[in-house]
PDB file of N, CA and C in Angstrom:
ATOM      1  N   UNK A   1      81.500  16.430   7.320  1.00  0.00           N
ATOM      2  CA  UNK A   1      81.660  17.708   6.682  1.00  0.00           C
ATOM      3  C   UNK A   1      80.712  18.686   7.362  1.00  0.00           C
ATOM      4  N   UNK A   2      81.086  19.754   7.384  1.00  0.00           N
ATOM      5  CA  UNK A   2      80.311  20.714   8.048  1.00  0.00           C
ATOM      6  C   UNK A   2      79.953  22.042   7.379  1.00  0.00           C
ATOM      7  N   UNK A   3      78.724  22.702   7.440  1.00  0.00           N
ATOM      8  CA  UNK A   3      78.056  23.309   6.469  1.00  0.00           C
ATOM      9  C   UNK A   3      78.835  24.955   7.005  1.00  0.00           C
ATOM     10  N   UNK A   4      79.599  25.850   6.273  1.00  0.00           N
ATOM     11  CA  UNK A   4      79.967  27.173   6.752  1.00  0.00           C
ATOM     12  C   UNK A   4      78.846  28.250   6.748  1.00  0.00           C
ATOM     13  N   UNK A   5      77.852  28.008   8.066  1.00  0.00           N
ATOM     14  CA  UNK A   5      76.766  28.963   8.195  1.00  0.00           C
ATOM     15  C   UNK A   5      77.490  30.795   7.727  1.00  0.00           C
ATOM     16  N   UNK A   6      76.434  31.398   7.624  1.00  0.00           N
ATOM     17  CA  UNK A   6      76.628  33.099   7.115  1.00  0.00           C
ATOM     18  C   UNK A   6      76.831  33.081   6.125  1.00  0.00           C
ATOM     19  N   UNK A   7      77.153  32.806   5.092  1.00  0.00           N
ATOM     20  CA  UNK A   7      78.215  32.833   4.132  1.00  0.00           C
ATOM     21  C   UNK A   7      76.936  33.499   2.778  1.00  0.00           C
ATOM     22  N   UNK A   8      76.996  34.661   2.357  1.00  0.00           N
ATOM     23  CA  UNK A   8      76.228  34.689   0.868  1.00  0.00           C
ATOM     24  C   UNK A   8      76.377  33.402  -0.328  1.00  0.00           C
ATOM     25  N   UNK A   9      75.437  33.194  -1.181  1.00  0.00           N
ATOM     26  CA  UNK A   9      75.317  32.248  -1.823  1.00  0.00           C
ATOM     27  C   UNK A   9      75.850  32.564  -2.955  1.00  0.00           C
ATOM     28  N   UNK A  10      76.687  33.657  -3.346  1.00  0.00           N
ATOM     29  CA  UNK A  10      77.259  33.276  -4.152  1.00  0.00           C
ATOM     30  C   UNK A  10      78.687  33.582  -4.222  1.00  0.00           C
ATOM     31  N   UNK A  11      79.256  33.444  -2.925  1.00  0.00           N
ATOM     32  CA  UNK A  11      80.806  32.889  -2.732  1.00  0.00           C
ATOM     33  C   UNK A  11      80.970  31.331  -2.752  1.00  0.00           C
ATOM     34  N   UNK A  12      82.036  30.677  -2.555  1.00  0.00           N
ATOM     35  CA  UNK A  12      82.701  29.310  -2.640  1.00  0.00           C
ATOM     36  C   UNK A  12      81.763  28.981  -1.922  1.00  0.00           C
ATOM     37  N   UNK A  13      81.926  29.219  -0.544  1.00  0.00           N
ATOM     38  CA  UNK A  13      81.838  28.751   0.479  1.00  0.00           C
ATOM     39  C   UNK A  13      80.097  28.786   0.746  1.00  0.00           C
ATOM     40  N   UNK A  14      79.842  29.915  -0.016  1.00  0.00           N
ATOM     41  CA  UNK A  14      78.109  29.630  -0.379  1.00  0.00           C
ATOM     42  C   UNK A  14      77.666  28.260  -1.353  1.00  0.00           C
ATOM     43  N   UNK A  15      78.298  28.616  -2.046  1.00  0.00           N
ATOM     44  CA  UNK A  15      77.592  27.661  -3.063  1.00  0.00           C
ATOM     45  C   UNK A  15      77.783  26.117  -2.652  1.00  0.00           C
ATOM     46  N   UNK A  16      79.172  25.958  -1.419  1.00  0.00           N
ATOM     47  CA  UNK A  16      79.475  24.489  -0.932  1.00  0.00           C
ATOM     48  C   UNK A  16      78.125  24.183  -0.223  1.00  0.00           C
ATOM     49  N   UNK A  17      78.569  25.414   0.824  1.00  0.00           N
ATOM     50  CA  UNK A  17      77.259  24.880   1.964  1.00  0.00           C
ATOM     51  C   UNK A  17      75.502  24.580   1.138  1.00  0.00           C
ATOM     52  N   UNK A  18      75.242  25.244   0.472  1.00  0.00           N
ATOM     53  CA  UNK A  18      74.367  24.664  -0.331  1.00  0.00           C
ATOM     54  C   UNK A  18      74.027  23.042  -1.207  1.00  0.00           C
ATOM     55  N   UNK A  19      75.302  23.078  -1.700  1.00  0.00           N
ATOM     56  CA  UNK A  19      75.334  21.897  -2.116  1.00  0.00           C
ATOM     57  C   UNK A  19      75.561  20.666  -1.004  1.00  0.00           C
ATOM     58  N   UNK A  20      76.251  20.991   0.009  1.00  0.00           N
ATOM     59  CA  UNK A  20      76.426  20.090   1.147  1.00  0.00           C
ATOM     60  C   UNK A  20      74.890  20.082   1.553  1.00  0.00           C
ATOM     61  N   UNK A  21      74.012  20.968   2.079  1.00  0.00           N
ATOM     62  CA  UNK A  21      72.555  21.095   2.766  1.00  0.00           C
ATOM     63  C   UNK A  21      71.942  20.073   1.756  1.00  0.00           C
ATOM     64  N   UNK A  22      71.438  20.431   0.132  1.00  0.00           N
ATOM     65  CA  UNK A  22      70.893  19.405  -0.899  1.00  0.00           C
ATOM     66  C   UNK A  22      71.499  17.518  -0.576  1.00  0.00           C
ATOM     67  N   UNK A  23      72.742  17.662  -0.930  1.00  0.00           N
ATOM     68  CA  UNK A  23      73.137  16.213  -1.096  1.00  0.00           C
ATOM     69  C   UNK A  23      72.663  15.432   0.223  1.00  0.00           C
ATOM     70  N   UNK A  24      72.861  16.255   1.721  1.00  0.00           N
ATOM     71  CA  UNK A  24      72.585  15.916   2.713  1.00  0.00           C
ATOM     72  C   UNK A  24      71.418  15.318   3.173  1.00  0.00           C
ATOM     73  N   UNK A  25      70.362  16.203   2.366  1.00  0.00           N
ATOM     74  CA  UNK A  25      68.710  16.108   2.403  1.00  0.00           C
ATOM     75  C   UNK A  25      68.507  15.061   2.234  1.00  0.00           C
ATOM     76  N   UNK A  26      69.008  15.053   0.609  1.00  0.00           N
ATOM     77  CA  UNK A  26      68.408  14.074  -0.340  1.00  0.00           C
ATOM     78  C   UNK A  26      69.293  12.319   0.389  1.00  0.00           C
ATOM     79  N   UNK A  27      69.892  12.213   0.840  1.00  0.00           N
ATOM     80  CA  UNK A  27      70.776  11.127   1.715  1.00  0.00           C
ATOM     81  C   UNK A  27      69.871  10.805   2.873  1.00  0.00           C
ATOM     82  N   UNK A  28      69.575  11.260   3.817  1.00  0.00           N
ATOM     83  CA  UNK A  28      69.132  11.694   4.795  1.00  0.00           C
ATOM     84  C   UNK A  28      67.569  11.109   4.355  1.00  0.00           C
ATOM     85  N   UNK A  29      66.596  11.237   3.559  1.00  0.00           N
ATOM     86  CA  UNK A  29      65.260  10.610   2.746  1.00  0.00           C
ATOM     87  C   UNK A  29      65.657   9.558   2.182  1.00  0.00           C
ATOM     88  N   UNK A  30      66.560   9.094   1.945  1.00  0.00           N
ATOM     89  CA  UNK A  30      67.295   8.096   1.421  1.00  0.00           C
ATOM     90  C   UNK A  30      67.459   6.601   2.396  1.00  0.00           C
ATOM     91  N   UNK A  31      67.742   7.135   3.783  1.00  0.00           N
ATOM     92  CA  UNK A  31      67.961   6.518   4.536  1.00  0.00           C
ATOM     93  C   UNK A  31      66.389   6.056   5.481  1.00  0.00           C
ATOM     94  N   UNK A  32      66.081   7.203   5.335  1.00  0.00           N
ATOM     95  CA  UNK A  32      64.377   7.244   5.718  1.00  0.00           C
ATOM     96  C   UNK A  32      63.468   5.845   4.699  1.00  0.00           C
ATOM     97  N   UNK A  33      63.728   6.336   3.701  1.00  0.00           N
ATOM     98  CA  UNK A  33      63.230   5.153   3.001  1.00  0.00           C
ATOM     99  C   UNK A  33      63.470   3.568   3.389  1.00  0.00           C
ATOM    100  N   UNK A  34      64.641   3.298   3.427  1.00  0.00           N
ATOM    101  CA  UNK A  34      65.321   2.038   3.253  1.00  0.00           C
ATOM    102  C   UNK A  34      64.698   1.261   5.160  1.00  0.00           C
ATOM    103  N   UNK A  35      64.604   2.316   6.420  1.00  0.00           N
ATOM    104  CA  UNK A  35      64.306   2.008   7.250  1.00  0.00           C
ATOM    105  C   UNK A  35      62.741   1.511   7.273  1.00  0.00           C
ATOM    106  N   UNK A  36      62.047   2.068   6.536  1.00  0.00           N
ATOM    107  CA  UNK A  36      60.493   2.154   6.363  1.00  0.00           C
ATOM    108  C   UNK A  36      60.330   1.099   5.534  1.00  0.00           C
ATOM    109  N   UNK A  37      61.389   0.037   4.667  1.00  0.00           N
ATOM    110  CA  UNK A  37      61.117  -0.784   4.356  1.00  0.00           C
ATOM    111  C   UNK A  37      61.866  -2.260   4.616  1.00  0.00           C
ATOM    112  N   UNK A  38      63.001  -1.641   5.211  1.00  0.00           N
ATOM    113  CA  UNK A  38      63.739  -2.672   5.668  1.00  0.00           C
ATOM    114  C   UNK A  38      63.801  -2.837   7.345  1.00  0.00           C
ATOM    115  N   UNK A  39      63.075  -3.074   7.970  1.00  0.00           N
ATOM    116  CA  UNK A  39      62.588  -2.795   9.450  1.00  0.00           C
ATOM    117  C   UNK A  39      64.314  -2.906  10.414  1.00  0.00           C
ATOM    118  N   UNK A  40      64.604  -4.004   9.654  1.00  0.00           N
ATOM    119  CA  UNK A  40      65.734  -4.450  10.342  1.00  0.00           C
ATOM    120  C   UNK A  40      67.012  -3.413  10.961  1.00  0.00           C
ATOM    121  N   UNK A  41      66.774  -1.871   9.949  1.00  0.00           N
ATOM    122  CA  UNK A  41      67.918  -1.164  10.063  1.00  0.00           C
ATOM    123  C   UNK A  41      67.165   0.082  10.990  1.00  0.00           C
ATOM    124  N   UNK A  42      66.210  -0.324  11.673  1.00  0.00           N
ATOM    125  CA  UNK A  42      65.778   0.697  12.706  1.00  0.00           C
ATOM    126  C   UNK A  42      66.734   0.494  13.906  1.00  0.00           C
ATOM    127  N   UNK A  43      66.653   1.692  14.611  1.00  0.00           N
ATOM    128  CA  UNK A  43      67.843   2.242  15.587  1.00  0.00           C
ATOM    129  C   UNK A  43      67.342   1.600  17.244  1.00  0.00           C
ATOM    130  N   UNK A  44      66.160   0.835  17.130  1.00  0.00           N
ATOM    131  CA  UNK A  44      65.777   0.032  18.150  1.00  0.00           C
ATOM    132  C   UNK A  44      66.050  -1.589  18.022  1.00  0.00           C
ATOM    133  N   UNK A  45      66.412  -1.648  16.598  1.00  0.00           N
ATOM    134  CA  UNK A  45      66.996  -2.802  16.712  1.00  0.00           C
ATOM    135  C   UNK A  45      68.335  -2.817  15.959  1.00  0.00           C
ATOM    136  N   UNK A  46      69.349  -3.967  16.657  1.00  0.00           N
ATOM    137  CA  UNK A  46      70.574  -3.770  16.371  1.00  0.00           C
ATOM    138  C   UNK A  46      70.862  -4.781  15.683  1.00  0.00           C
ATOM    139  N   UNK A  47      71.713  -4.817  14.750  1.00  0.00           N
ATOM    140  CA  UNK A  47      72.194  -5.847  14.138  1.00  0.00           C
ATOM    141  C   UNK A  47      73.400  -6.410  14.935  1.00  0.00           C
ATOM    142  N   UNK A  48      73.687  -7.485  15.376  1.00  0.00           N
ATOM    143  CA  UNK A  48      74.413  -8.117  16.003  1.00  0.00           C
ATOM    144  C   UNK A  48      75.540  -8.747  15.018  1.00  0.00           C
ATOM    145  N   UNK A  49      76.041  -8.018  14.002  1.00  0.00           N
ATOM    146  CA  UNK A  49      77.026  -8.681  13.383  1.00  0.00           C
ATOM    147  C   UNK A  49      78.651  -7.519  13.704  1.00  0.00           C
ATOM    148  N   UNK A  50      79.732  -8.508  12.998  1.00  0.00           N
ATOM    149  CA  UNK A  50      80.902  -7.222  13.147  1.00  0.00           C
ATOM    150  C   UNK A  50      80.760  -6.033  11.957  1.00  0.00           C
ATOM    151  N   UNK A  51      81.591  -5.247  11.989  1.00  0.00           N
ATOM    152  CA  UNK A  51      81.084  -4.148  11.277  1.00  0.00           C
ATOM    153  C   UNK A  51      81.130  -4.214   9.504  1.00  0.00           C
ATOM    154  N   UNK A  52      82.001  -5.199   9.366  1.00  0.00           N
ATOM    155  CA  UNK A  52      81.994  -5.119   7.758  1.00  0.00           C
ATOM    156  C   UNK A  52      80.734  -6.064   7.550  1.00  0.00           C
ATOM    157  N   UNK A  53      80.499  -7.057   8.073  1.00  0.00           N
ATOM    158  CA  UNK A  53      79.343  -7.698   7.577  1.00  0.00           C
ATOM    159  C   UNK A  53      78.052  -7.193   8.072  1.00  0.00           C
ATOM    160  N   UNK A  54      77.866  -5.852   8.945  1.00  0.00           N
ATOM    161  CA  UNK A  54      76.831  -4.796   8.731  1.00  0.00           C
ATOM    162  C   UNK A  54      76.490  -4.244   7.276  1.00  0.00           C
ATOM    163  N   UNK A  55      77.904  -3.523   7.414  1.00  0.00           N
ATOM    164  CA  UNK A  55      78.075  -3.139   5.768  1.00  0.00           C
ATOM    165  C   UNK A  55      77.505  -3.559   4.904  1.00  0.00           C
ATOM    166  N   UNK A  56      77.847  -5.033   5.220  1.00  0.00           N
ATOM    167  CA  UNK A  56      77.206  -5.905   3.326  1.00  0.00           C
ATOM    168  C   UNK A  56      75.884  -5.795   3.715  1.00  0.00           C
ATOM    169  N   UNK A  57      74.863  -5.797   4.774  1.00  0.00           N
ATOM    170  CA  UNK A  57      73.742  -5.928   4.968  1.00  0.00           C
ATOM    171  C   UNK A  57      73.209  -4.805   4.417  1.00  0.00           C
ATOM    172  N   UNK A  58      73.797  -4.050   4.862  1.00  0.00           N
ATOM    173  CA  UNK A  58      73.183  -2.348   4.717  1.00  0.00           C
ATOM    174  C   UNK A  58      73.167  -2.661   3.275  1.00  0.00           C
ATOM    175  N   UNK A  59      74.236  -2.471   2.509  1.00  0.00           N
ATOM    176  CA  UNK A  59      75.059  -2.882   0.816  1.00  0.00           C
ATOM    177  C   UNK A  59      73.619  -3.330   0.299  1.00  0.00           C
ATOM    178  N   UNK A  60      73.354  -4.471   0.644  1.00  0.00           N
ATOM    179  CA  UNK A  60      72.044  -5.497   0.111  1.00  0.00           C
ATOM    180  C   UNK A  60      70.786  -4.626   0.218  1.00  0.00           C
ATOM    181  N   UNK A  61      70.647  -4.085   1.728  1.00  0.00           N
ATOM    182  CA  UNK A  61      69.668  -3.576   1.234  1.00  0.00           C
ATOM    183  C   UNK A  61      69.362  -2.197   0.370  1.00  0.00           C
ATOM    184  N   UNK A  62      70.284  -1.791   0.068  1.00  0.00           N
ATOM    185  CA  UNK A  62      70.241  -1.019  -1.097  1.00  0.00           C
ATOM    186  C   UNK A  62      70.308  -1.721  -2.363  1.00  0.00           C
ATOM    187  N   UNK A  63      70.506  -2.259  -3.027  1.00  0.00           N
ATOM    188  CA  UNK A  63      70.375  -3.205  -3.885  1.00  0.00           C
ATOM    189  C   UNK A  63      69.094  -3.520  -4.288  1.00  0.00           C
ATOM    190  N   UNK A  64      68.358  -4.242  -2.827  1.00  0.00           N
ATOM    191  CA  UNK A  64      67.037  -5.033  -3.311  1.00  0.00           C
ATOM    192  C   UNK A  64      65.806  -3.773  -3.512  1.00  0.00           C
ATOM    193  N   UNK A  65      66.479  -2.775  -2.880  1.00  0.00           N
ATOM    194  CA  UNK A  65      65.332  -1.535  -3.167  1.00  0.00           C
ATOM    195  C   UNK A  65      65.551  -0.872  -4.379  1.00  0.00           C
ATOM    196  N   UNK A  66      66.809  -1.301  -5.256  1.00  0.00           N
ATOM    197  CA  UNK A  66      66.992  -0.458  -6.091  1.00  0.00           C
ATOM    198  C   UNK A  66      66.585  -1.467  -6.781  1.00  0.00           C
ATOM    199  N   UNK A  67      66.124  -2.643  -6.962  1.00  0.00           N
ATOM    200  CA  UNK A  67      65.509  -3.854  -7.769  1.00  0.00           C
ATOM    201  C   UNK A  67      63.826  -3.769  -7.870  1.00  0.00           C
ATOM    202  N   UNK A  68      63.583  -3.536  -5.938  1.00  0.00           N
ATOM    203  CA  UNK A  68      62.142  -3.547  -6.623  1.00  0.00           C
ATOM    204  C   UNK A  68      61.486  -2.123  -7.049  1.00  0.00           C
TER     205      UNK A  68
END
């Protein structure tokens, strides 16, 4: 999705791109987190599996962070 720069904030298209910039942030720290504790999903190291059973990895580790 892509954010419609110019736009005043309080047309549609303001108030999207806003809400797209927030949800984005907050995703984006989200992902920051999970790397800072799950080493494994850093971008220097690769997971060597096919892509759905990435998935479940990734899956899990959201899970065990939302546990501890």
């Amino acid at each position: 999705m892509t954010p419609i720069q110019g736009m005043p904030t309080d047309t549609p298209e303001g108030r999207y791109t806003a809400a797209l910039t927030r949800t984005r942030n907050c995703v984006e720290r989200y992902i920051g987190v999970l790397k800072n504790r799950f080493r494994c999903l850093l971008k220097d190291r690769v997971l060597h599996y096919a892509p759905f059973r990435a998935g479940q990895i990734i899956n899990a580790t959201y899970v065990l962070h939302n546990v501890c």
